[in-house]
Protein backbone atom coordinates (compact mmCIF):
# COMPACT_ATOMS: atom_id res chain seq x y z
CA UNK A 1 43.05 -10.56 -17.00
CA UNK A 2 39.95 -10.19 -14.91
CA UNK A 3 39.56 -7.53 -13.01
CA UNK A 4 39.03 -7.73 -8.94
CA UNK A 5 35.85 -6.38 -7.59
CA UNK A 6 35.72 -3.10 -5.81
CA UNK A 7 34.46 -2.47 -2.39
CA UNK A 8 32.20 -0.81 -4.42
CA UNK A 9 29.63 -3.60 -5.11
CA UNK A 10 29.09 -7.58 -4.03
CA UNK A 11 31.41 -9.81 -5.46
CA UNK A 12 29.33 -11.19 -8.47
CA UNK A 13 30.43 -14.82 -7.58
CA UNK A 14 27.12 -14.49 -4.91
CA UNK A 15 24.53 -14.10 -7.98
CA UNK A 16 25.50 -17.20 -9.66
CA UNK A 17 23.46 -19.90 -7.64
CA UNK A 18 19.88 -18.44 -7.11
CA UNK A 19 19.45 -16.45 -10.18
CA UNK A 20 20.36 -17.98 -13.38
CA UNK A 21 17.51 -19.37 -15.73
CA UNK A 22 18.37 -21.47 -19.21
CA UNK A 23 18.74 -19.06 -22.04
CA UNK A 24 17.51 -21.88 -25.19
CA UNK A 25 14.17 -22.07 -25.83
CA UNK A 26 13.39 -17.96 -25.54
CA UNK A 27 10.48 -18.31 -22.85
CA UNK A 28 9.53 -14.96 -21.30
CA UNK A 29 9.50 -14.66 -17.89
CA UNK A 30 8.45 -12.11 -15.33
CA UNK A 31 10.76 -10.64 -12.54
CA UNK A 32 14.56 -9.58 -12.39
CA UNK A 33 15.41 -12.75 -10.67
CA UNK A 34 13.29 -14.63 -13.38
CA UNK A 35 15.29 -13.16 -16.61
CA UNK A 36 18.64 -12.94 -15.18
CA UNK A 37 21.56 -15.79 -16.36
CA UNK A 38 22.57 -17.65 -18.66
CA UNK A 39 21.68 -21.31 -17.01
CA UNK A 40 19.51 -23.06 -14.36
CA UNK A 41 16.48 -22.61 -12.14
CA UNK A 42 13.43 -20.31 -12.93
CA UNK A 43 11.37 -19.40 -9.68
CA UNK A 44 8.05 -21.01 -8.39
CA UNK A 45 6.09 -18.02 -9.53
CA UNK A 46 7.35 -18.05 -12.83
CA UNK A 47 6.85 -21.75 -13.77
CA UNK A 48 3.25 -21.29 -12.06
CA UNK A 49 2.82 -18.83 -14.35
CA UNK A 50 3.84 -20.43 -17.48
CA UNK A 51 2.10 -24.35 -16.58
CA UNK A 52 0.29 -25.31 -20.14
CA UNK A 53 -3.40 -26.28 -19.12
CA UNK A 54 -3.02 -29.35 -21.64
CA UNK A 55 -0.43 -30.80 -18.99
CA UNK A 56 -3.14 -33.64 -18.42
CA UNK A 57 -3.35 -34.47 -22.08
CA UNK A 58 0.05 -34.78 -23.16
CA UNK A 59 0.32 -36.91 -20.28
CA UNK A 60 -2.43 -39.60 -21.45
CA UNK A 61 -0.68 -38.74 -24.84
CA UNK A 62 2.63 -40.21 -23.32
CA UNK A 63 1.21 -42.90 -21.00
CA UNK A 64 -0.53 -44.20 -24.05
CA UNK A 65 2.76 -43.93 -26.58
CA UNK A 66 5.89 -43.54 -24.62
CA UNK A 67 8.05 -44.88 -27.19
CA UNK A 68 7.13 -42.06 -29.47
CA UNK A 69 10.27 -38.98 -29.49
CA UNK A 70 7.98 -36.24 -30.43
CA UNK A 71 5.70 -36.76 -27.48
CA UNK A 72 8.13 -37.13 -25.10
CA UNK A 73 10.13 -34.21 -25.93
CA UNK A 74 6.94 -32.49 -25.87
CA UNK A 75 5.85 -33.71 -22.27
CA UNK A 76 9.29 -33.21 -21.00
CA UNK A 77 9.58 -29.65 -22.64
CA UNK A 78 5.80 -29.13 -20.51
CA UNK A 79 6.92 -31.07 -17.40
CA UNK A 80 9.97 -28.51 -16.87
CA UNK A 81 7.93 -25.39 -17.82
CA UNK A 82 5.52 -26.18 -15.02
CA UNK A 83 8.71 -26.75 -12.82
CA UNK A 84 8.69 -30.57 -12.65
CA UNK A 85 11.92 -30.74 -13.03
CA UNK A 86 12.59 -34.38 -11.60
CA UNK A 87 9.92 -35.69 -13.55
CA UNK A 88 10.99 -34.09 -16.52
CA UNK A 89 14.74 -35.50 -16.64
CA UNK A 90 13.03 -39.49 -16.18
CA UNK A 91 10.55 -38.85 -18.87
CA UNK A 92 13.96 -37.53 -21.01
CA UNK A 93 16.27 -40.00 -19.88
CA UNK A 94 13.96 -43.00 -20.95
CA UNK A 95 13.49 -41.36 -24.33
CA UNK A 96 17.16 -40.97 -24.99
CA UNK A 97 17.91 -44.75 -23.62
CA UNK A 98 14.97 -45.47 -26.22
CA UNK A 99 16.55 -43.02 -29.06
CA UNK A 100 20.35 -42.60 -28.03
CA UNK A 101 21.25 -41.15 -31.50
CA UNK A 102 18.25 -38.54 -31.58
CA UNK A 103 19.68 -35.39 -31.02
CA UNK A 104 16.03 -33.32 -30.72
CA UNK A 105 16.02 -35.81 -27.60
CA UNK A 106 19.34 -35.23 -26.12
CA UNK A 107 19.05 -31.97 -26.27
CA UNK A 108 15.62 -31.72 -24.43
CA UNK A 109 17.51 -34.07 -21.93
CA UNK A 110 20.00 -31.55 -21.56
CA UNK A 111 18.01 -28.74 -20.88
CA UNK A 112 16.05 -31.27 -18.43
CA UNK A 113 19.05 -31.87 -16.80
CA UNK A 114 20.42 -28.28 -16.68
CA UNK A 115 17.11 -26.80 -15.24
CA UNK A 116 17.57 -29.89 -12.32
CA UNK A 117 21.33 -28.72 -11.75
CA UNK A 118 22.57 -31.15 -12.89
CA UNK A 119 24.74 -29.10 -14.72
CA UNK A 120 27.96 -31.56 -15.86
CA UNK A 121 25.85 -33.91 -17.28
CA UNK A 122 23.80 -31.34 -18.72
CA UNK A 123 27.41 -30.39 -20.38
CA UNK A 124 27.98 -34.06 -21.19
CA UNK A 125 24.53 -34.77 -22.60
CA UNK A 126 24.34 -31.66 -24.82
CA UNK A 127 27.78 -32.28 -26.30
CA UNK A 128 26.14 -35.33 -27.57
CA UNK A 129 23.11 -33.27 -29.43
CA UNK A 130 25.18 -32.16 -32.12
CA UNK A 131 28.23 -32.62 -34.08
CA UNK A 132 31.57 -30.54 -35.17
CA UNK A 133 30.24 -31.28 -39.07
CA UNK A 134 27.12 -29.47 -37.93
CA UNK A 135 27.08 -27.37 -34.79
CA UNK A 136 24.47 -25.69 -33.28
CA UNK A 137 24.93 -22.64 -31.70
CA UNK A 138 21.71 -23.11 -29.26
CA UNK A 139 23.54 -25.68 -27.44
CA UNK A 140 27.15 -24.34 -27.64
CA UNK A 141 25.75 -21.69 -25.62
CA UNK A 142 24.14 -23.60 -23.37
CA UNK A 143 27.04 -25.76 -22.52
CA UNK A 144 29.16 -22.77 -21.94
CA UNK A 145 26.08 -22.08 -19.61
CA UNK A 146 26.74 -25.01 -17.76
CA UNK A 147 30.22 -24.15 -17.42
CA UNK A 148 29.71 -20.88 -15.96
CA UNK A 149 27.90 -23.23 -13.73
CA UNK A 150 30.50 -24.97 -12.59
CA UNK A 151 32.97 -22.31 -12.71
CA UNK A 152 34.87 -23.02 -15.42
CA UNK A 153 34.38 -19.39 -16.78
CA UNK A 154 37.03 -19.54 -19.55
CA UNK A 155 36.23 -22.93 -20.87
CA UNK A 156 32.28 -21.21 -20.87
CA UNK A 157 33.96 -17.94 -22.62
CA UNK A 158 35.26 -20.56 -25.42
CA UNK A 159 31.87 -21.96 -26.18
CA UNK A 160 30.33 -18.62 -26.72
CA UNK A 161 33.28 -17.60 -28.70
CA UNK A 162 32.66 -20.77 -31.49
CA UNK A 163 28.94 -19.65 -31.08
CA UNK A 164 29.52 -16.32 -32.04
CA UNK A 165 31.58 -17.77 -34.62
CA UNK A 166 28.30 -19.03 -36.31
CA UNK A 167 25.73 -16.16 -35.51
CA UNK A 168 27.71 -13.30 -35.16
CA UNK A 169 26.52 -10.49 -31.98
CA UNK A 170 23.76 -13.25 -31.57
CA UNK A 171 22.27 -11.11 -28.33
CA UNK A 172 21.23 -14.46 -26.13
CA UNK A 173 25.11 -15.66 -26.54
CA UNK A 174 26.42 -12.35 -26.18
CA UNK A 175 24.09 -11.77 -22.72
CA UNK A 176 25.66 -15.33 -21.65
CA UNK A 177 29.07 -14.03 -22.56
CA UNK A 178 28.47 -11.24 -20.34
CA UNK A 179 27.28 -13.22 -17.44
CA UNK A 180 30.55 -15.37 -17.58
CA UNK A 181 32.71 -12.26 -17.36
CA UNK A 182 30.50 -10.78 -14.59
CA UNK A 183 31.00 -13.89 -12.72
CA UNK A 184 34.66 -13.02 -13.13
CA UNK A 185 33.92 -10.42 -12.01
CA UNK A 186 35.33 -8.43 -14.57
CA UNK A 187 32.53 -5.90 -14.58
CA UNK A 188 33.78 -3.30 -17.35
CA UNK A 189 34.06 -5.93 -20.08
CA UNK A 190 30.78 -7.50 -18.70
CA UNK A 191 28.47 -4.23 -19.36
CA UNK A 192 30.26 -3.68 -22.79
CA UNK A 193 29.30 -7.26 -23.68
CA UNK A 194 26.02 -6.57 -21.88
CA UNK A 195 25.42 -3.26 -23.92
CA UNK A 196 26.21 -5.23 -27.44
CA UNK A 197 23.73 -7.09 -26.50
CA UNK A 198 20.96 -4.48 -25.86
CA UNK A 199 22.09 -2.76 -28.70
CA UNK A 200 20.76 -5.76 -30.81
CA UNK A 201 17.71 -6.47 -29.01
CA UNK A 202 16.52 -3.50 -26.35
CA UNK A 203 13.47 -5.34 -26.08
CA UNK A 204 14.56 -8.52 -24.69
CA UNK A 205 13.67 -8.93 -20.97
CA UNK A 206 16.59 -11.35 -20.12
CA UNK A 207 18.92 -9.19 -21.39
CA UNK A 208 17.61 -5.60 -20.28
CA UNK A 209 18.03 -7.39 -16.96
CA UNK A 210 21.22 -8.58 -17.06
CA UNK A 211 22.60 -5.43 -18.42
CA UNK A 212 20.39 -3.75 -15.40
CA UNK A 213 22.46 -6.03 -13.10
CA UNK A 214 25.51 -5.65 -14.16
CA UNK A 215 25.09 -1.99 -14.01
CA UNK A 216 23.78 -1.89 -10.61
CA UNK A 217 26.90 -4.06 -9.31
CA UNK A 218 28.85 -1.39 -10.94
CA UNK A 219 26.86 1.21 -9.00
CA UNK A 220 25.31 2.51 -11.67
CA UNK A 221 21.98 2.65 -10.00
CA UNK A 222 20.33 4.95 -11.91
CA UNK A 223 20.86 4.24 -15.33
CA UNK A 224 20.16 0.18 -14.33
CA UNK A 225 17.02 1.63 -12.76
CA UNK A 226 16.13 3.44 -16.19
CA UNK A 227 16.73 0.47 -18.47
CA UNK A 228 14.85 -1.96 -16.22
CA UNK A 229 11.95 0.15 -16.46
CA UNK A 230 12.07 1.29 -20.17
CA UNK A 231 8.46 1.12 -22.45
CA UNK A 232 7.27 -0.83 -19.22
CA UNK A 233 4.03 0.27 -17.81
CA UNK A 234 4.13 2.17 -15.07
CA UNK A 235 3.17 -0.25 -12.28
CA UNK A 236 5.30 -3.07 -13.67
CA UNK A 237 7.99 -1.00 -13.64
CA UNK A 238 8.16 -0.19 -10.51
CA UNK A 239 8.17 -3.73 -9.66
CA UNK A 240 10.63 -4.86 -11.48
CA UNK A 241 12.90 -1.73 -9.85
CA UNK A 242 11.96 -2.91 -6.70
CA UNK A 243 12.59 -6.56 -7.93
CA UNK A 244 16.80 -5.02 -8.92
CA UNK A 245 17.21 -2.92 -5.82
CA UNK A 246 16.12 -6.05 -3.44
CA UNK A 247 18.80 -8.18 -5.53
CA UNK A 248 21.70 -5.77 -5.00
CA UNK A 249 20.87 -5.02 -1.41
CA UNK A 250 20.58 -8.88 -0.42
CA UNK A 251 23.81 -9.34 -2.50
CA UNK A 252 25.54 -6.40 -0.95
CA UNK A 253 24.60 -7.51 2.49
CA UNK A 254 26.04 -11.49 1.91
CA UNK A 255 29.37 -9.41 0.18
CA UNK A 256 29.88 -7.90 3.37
CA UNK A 257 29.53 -10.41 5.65
């Protein structure tokens, strides 16, 4: 049974909305808020960041061949990067209307659709990308994702569960595993998930972040402070610190309200 949150720390149901970032395609990002989730919006800064100077080409490259899959799920893949997200689900949704059995395509569609928050279509779409005969644990995760989403934690926790079922202690399924139960808040099975994860990739910045977060909700502060901060240099580590204790404050403050 989940456990009920302490007076301790915020109720995790307040980090859901602004914070969560789709966990498919393995893009780095920069800040706390940037790498922590399992599913949805990445901030302005980071998409600035990331925007692929050859935007203008792949757009003659579509203009001039629309019809072609590879190029649009290549345009589409570069017009949510950059964080046109709009853009990207119309240039998806006329390749899949084009291609309704190519699953490369629904999938990018998904993701399109997820990063828009449009998250039980994204669900819908993504269930379409791949089969029982031959799953894919990419997008089992991400439509547990998109249940977290839309609170339907257990149904999520299900997803993950078949996931894991194909690449066991996978550390991006078991981070989104740990999200769901966070946002149950059921914080000790949350870190332990968290931790697995960590264990099996200490060098991931999503998940030293969400591990960090859970932590710190836990008030653990310190030893969220010290993994957040780990074989970072110096200056970016204190940002990032910075970046955590500004997240549990604000969260803290709405909790108490």
């Amino acid at each position: 049974m989940p456990k009920r949150p302490s007076a301790a720390f915020p109720s995790a149901k307040f980090l859901l909305p602004a914070f969560m970032v789709l966990v498919l395609g393995g893009c780095q990002t920069n800040g706390i808020e940037d790498v922590t989730g399992a599913l949805g919006v990445r901030s302005d800064a980071a998409v600035k960041a990331d925007a692929k100077p050859d935007m203008d080409a792949l757009r003659e490259r579509y203009r001039a061949k629309p019809g072609d899959p590879s190029i649009a799920l290549a345009y589409g893949k570069a017009l949510r990067e950059s964080g046109q997200r709009a853009q990207a689900v119309a240039v998806m949704e006329q390749a899949v209307l084009a291609h309704p059995s190519n699953k490369a395509l629904l999938a990018g569609y998904g993701r399109a659709l997820a990063d828009n928050g449009n998250f039980q279509q994204a669900f819908d779409v993504l269930g379409r990308a791949h089969t029982p005969e031959d799953p894919d644990w990419r997008i089992l995760s991400a439509q547990g994702a998109a249940l977290d989403q839309l609170g339907r934690n257990e149904e999520a926790q299900q997803y993950y569960a078949t996931a894991l079922k194909i690449v066991p202690d996978e550390p991006q399924v078991l981070s989104n595993l740990g999200l769901s139960y966070m946002l149950q808040n059921n914080l000790p099975r949350a870190e332990e998930t968290m931790r697995r994860a960590h264990e099996r990739n200490p060098t991931d910045p999503r998940v030293r972040a969400n591990l960090a977060l859970v932590l710190g909700l836990e008030g653990k502060q310190a030893e969220a402070e010290a993994i957040v901060k780990a074989d970072l240099p110096p200056e970016q580590a204190a940002a990032k610190v910075t970046a955590l204790r500004q997240l549990l404050a604000k969260k803290q403050q709405r909790a108490d309200r």
